[in-house]
C-alpha atoms as a PDB file:
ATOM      1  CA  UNK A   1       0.000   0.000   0.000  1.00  0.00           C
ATOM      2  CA  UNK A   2       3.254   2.306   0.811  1.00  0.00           C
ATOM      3  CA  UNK A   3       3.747   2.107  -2.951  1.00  0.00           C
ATOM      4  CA  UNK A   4       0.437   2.941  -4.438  1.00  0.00           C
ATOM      5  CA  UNK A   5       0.395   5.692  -2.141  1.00  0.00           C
ATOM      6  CA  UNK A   6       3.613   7.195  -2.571  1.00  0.00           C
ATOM      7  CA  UNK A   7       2.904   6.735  -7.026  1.00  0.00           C
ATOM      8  CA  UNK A   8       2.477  10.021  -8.498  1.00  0.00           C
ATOM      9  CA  UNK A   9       0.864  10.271 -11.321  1.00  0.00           C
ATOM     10  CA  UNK A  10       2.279  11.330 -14.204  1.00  0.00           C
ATOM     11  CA  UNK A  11       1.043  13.636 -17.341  1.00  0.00           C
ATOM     12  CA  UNK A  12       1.472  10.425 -19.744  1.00  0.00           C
ATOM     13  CA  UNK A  13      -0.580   8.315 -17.345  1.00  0.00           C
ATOM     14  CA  UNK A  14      -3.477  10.720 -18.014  1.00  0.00           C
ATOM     15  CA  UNK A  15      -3.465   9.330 -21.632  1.00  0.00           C
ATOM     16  CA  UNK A  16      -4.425   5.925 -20.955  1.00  0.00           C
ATOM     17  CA  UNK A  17      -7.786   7.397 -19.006  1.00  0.00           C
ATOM     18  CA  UNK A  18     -10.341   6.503 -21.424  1.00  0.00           C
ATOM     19  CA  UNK A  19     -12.698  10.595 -21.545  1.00  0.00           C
ATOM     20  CA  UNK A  20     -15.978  10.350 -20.125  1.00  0.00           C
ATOM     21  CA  UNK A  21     -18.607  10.549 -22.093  1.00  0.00           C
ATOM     22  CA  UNK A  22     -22.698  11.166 -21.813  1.00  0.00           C
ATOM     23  CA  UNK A  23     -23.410   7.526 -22.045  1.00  0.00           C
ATOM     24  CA  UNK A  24     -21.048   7.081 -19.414  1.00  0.00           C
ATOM     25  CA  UNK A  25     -22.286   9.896 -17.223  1.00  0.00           C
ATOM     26  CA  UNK A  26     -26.064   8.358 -17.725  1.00  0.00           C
ATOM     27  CA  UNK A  27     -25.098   5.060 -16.237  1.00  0.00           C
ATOM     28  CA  UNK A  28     -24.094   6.153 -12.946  1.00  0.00           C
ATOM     29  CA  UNK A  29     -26.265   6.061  -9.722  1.00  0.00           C
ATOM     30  CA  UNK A  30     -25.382   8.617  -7.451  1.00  0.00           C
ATOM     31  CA  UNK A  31     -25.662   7.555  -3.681  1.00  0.00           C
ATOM     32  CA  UNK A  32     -26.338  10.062  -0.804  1.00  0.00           C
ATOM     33  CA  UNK A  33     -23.849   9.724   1.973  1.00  0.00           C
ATOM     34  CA  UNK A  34     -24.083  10.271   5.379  1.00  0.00           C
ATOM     35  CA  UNK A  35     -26.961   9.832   7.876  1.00  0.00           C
ATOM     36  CA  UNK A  36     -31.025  10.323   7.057  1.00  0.00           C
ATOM     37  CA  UNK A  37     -32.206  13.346   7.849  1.00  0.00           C
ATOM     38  CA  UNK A  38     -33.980  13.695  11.099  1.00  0.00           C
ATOM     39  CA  UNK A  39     -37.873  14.860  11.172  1.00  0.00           C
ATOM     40  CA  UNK A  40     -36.640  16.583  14.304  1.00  0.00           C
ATOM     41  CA  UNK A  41     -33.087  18.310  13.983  1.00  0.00           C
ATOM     42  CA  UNK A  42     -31.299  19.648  16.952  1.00  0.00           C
ATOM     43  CA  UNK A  43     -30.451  23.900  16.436  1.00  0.00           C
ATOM     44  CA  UNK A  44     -27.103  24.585  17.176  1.00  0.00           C
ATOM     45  CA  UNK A  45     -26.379  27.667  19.507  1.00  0.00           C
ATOM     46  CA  UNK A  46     -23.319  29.206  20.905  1.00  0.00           C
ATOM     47  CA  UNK A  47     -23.781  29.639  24.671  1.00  0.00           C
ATOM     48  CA  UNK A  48     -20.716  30.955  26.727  1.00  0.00           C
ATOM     49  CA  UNK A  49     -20.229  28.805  30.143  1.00  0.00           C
ATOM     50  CA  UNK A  50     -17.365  28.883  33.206  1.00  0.00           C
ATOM     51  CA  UNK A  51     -14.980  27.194  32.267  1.00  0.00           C
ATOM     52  CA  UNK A  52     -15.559  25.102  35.452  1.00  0.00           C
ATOM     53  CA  UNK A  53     -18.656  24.002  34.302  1.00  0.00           C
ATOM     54  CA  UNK A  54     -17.711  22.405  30.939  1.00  0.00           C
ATOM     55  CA  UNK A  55     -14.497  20.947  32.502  1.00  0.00           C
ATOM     56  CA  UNK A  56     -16.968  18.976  34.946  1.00  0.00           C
ATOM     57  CA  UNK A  57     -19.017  18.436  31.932  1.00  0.00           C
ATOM     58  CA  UNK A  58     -15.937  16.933  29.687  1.00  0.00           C
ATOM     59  CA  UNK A  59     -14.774  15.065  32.814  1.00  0.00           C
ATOM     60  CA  UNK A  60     -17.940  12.540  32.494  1.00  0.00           C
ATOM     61  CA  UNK A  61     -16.378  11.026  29.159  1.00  0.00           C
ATOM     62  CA  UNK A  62     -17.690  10.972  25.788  1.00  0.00           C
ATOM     63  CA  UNK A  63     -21.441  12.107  25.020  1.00  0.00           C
ATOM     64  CA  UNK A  64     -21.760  15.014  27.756  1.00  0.00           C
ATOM     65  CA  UNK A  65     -23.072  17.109  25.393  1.00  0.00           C
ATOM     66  CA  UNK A  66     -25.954  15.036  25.102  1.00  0.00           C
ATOM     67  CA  UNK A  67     -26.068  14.404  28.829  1.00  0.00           C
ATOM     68  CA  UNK A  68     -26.422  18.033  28.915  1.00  0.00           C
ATOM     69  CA  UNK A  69     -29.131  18.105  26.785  1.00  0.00           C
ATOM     70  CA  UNK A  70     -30.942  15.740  28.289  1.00  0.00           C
ATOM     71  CA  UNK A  71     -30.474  17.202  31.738  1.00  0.00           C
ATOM     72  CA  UNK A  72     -31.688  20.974  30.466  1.00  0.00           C
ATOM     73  CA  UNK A  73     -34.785  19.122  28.771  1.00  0.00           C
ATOM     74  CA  UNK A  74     -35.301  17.819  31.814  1.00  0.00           C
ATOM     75  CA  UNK A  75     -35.442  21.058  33.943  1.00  0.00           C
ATOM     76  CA  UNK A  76     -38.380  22.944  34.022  1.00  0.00           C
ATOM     77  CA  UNK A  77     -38.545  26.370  32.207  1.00  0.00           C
ATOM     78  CA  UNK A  78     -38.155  29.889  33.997  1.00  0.00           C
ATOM     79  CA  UNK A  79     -41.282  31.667  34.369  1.00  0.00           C
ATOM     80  CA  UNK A  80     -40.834  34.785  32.230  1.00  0.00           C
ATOM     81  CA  UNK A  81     -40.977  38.261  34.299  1.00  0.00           C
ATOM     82  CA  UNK A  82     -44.692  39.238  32.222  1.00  0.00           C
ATOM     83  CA  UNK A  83     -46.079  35.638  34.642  1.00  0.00           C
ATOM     84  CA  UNK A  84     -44.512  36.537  37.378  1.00  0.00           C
END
């Protein structure tokens, strides 16, 4: 594998490329990478936190932003000053 990837190409190896034509173009299937798209995509915000805060956060391992998440869906919502 060292070999193939350390081969650079050369202008004369550009001749044996057969050109693409339309008949050629026509017969591929182009696939859609990645994940589906969710019916119910998360918004991204910016918020600004102590740095305490996300340091306990990052020290719970991987996926603590979605703990977070979970734990501020969880909490229930301040009552705005017009209810109070």
């Amino acid at each position: 594998m060292k070999r193939v990837d350390a081969h650079v190409i050369k202008p004369e190896e550009y001749k044996e490329l057969p050109e693409m034509t339309d008949e050629m173009f026509s017969r591929v299937a182009f696939k859609k990478a990645g994940r589906p798209r969710s019916p119910n995509p998360k918004q991204m915000i910016s918020l600004r936190l102590p740095p305490e805060v996300v340091a306990r956060w990052k020290a719970t391992g991987p996926g603590w932003q979605t703990r977070m998440a979970k734990r501020l869906e969880k909490m229930p919502l301040p009552r705005s000053a017009s209810e109070a």
